[in-house]
C-alpha atoms as a PDB file:
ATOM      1  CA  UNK A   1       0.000   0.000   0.000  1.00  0.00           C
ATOM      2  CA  UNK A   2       1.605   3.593  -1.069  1.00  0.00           C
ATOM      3  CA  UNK A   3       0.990   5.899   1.947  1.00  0.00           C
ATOM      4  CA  UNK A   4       1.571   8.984  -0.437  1.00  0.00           C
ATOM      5  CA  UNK A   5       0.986   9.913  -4.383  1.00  0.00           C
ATOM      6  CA  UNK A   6       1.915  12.977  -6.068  1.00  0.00           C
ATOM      7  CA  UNK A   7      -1.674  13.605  -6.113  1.00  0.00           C
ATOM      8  CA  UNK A   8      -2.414  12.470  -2.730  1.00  0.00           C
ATOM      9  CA  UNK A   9      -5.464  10.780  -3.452  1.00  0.00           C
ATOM     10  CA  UNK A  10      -4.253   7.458  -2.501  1.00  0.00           C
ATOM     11  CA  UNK A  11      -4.171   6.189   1.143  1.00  0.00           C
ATOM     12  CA  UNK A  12      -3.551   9.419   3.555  1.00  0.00           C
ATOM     13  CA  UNK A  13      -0.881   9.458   6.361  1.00  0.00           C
ATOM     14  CA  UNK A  14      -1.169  10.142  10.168  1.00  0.00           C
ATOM     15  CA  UNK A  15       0.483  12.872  11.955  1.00  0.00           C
ATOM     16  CA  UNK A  16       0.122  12.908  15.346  1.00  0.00           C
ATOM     17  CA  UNK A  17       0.828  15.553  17.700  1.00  0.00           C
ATOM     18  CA  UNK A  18       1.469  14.818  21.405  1.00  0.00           C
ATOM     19  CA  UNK A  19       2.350  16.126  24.283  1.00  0.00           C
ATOM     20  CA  UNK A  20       2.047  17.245  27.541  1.00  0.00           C
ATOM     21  CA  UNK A  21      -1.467  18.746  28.644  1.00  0.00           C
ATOM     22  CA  UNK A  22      -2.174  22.447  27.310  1.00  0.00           C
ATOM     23  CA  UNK A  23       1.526  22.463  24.971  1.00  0.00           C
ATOM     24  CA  UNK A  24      -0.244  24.036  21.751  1.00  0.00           C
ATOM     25  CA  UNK A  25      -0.581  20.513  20.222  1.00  0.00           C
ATOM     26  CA  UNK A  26      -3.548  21.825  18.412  1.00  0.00           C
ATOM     27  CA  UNK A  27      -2.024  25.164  16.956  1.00  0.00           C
ATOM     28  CA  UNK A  28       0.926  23.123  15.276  1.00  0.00           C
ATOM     29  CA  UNK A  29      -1.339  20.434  14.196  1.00  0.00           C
ATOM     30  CA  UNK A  30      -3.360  23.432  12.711  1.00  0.00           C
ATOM     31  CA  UNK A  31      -0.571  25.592  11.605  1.00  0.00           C
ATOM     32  CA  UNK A  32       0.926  22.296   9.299  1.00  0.00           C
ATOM     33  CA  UNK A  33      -2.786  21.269   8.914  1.00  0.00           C
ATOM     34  CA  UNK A  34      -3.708  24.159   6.672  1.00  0.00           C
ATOM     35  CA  UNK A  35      -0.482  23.786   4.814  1.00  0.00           C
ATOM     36  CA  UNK A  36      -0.856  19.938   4.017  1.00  0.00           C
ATOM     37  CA  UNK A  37       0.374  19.182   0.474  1.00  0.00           C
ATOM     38  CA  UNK A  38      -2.545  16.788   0.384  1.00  0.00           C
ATOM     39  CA  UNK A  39      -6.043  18.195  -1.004  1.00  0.00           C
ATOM     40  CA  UNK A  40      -7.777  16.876   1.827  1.00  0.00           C
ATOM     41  CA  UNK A  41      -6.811  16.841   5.300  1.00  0.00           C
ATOM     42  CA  UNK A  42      -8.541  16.290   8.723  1.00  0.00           C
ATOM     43  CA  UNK A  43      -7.851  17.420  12.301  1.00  0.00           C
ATOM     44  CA  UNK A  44      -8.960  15.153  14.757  1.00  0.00           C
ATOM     45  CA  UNK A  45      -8.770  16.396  18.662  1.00  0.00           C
ATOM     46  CA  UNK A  46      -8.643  13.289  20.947  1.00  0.00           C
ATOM     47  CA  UNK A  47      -9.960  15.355  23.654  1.00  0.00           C
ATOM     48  CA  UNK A  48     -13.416  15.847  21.617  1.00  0.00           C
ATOM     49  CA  UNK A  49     -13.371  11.550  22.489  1.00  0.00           C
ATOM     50  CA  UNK A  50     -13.754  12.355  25.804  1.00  0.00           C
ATOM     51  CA  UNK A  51     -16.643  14.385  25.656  1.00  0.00           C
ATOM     52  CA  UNK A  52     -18.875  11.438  23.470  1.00  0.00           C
ATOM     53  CA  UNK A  53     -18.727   9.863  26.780  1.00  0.00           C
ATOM     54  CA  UNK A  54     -22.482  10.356  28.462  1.00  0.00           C
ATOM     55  CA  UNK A  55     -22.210   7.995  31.206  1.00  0.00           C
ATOM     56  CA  UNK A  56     -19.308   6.590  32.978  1.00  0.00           C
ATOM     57  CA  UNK A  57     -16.851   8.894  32.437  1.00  0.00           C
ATOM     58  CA  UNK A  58     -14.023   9.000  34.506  1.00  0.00           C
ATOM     59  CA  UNK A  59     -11.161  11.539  34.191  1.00  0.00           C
ATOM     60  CA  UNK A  60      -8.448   9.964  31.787  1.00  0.00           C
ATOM     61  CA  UNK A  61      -4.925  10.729  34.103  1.00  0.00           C
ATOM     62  CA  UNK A  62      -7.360   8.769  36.856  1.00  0.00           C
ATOM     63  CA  UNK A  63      -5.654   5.422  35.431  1.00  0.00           C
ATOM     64  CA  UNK A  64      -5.435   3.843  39.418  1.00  0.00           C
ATOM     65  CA  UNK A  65      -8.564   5.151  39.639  1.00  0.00           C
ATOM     66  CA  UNK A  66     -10.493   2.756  36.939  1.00  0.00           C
ATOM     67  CA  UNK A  67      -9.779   4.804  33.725  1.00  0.00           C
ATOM     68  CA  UNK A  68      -7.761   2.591  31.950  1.00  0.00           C
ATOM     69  CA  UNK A  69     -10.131   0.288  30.132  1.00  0.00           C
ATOM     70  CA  UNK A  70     -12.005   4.112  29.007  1.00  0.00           C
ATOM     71  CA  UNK A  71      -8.931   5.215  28.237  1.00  0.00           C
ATOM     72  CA  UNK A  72      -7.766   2.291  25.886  1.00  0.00           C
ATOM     73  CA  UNK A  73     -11.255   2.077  24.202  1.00  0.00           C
ATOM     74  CA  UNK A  74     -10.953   6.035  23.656  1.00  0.00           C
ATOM     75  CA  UNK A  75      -7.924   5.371  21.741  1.00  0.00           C
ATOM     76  CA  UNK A  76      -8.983   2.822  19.824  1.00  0.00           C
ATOM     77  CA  UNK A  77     -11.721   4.827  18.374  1.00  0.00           C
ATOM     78  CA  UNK A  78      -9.894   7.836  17.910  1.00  0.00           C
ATOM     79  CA  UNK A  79      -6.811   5.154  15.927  1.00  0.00           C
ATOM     80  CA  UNK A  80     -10.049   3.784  14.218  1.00  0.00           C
ATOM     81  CA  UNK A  81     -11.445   7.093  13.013  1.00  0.00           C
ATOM     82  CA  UNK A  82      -7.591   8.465  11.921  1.00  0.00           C
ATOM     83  CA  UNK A  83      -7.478   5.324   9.666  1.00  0.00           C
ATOM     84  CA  UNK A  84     -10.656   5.906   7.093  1.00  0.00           C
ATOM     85  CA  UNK A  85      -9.952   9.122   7.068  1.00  0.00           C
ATOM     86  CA  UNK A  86      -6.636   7.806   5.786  1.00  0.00           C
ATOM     87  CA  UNK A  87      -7.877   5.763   3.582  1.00  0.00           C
ATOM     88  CA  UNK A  88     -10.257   8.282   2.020  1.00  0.00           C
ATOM     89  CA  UNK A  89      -7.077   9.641   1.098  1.00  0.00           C
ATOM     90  CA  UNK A  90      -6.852  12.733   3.813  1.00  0.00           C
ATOM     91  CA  UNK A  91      -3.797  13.736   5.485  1.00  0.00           C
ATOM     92  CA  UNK A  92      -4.956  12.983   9.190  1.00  0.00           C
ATOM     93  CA  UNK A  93      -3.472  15.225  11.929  1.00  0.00           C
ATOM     94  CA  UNK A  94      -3.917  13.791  15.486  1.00  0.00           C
ATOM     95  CA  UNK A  95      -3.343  16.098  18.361  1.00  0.00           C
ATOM     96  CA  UNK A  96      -4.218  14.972  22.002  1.00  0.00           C
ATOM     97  CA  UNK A  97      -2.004  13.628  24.465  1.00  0.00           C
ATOM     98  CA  UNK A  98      -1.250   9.834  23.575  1.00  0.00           C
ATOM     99  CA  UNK A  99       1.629   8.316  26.170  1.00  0.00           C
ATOM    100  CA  UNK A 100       4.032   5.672  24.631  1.00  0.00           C
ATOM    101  CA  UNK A 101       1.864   3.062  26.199  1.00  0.00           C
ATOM    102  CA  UNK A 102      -0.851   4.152  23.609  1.00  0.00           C
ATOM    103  CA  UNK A 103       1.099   3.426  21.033  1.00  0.00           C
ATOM    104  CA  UNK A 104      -0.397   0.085  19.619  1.00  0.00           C
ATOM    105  CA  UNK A 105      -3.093   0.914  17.796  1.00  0.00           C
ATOM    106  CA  UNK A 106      -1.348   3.414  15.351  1.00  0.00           C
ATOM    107  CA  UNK A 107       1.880   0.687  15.115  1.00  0.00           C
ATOM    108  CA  UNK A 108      -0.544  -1.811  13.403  1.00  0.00           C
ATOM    109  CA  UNK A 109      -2.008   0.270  11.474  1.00  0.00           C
ATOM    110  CA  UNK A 110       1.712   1.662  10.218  1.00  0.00           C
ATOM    111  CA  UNK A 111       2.452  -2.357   9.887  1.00  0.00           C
ATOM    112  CA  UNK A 112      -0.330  -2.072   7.365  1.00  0.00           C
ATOM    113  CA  UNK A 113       1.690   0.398   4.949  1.00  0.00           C
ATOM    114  CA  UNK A 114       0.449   3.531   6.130  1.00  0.00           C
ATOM    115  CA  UNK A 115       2.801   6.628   7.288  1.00  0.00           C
ATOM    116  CA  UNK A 116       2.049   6.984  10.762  1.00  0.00           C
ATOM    117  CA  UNK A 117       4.633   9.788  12.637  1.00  0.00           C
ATOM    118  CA  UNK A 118       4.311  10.166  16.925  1.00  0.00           C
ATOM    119  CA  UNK A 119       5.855  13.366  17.407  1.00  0.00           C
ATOM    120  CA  UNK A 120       5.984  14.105  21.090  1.00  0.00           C
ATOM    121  CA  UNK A 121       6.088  18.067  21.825  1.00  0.00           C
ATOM    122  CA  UNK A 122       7.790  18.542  24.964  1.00  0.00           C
ATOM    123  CA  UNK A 123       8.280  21.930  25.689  1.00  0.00           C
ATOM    124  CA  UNK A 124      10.017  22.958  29.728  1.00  0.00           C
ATOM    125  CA  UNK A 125       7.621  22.045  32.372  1.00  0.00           C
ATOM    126  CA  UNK A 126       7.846  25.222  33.497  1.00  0.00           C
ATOM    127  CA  UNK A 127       6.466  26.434  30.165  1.00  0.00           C
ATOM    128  CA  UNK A 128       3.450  23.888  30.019  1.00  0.00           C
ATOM    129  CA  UNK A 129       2.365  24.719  33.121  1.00  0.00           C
ATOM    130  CA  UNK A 130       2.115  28.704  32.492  1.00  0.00           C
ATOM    131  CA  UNK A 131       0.966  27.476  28.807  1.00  0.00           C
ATOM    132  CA  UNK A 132      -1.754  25.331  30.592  1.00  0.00           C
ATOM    133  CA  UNK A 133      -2.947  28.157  33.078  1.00  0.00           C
ATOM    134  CA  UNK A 134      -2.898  30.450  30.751  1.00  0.00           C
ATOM    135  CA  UNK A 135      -5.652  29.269  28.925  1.00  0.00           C
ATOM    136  CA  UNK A 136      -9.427  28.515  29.461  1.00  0.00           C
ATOM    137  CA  UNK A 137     -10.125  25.806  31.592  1.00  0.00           C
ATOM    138  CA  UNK A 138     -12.753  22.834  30.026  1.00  0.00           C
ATOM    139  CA  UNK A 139     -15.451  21.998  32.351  1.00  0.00           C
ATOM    140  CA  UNK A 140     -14.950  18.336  31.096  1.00  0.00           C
ATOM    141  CA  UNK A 141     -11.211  18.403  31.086  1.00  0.00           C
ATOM    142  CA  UNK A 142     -10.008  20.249  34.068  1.00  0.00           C
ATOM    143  CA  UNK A 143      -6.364  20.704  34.409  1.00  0.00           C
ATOM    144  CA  UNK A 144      -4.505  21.909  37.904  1.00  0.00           C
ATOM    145  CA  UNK A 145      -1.341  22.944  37.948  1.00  0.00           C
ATOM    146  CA  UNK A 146      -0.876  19.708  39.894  1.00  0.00           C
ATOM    147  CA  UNK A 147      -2.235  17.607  36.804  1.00  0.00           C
ATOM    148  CA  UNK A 148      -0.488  19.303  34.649  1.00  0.00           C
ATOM    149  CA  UNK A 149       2.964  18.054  36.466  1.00  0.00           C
ATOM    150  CA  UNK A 150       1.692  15.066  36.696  1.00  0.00           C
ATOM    151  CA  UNK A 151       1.433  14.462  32.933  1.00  0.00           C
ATOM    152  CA  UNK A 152       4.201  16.324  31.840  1.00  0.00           C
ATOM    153  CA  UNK A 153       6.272  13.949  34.228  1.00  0.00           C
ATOM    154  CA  UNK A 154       4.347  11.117  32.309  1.00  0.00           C
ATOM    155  CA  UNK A 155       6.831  12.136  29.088  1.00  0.00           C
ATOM    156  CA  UNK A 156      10.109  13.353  30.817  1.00  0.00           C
ATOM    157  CA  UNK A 157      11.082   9.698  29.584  1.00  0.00           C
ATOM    158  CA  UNK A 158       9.473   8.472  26.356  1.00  0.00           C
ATOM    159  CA  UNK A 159      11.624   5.011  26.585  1.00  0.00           C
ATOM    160  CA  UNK A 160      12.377   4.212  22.695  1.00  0.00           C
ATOM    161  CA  UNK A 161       9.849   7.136  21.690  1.00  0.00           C
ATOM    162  CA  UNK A 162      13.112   9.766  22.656  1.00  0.00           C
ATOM    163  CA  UNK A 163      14.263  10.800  19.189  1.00  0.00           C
ATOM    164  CA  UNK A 164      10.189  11.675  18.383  1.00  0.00           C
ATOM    165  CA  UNK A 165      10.889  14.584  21.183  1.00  0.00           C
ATOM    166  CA  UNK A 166      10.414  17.933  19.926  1.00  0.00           C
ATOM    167  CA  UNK A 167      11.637  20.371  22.212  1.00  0.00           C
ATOM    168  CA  UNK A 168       9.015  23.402  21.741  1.00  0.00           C
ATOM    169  CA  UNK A 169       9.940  25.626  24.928  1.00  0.00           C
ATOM    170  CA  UNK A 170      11.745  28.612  22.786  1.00  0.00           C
ATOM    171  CA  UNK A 171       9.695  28.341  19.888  1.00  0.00           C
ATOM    172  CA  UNK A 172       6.328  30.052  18.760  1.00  0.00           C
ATOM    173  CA  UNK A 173       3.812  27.815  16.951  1.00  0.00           C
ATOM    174  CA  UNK A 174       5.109  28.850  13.622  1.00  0.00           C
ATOM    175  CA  UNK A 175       8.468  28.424  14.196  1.00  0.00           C
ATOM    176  CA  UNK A 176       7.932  24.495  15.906  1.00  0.00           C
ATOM    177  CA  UNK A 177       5.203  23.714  12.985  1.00  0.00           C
ATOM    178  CA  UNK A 178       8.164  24.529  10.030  1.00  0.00           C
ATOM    179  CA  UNK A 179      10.645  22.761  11.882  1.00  0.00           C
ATOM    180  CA  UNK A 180       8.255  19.810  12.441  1.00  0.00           C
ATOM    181  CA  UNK A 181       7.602  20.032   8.777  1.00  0.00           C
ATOM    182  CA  UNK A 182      10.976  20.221   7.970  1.00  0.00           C
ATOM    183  CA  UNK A 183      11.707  16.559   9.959  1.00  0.00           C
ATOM    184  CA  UNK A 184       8.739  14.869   8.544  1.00  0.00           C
ATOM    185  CA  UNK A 185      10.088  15.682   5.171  1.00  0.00           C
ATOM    186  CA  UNK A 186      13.164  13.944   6.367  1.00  0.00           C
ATOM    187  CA  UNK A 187      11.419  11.210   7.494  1.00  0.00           C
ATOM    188  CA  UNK A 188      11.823  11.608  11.440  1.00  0.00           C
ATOM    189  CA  UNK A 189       8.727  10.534  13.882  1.00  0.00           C
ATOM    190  CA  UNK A 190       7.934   7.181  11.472  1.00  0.00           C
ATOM    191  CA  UNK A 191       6.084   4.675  13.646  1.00  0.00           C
ATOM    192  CA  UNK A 192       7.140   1.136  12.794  1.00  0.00           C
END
């Protein structure tokens, strides 16, 4: 299966943007988004997953607390829904934050042919915490400074996922979504 065509009607290819909570994930995804060579493209939010959820949800960094089978079947749809856009031929831009250990789903559906890239932003914690208070709070989503830490510690250490790091802390949305661009191009962040 060709994961890209000079007129990129073929099958699509996954970019997917993670990170700590509240590190402008979505304004890079956006920023390369509108750019795409591709004629189509789609911006999924995996944090939009979270709100389908009418009865039973339980907050997603709560994994001690019983949210791990949620947060596996969450992931699973949003892999799911990434992959026929793909296959309708769109350039699929993932942002939300997807830990190493989240990782299956879009490594067998790269083992299928298709150009999957798990790009890790990971600006200073200092800098996603100020990012993260900074900005509105989601009544859904809630984020203290404390849970903030507490996921930004959850990627200080990506194990084998290190060399997807993209250091954003001195950077302005632009200027990480060109260099991003830039490394795709050179074919960094493939998922095997």
């Amino acid at each position: 299966m060709r994961t890209e065509k000079d007129d990129h009607n073929d099958t699509g290819t996954y970019r997917n943007y993670i990170g700590p909570a509240r590190d402008r994930k979505n304004n890079h995804r956006a920023n390369i988004g509108r750019n795409s060579t591709y004629k189509k493209a789609a911006h999924i939010e995996v944090d939009d997953f979270w709100q389908f959820i009418r009865q039973g949800y339980i907050h997603p960094w709560l994994g001690g607390g019983g949210s791990g089978n949620q947060n596996d079947t969450v992931i699973e749809a949003v892999a799911a829904s990434a992959k026929i856009y793909s296959t309708g031929g769109y350039e699929v831009f993932v942002a939300g934050t997807i830990s190493p250990w989240f990782i299956e789903p879009w490594r067998k559906i790269a083992q299928k042919g298709v150009d999957v890239r798990y790009i890790v932003l990971r600006p200073s914690k200092e800098i996603t915490v100020t990012r993260a208070t900074r900005r509105a709070q989601r009544d859904f989503f809630p984020l203290s400074v404390e849970n903030v830490e507490d996921v930004w510690d959850s990627f200080a250490d990506v194990g084998i996922y290190e060399p997807h790091v993209v250091d954003t802390t001195g950077q302005t949305a632009v200027e990480s979504a060109e260099a991003i661009k830039s490394m795709i191009k050179d074919g960094y962040f493939r998922v095997e």
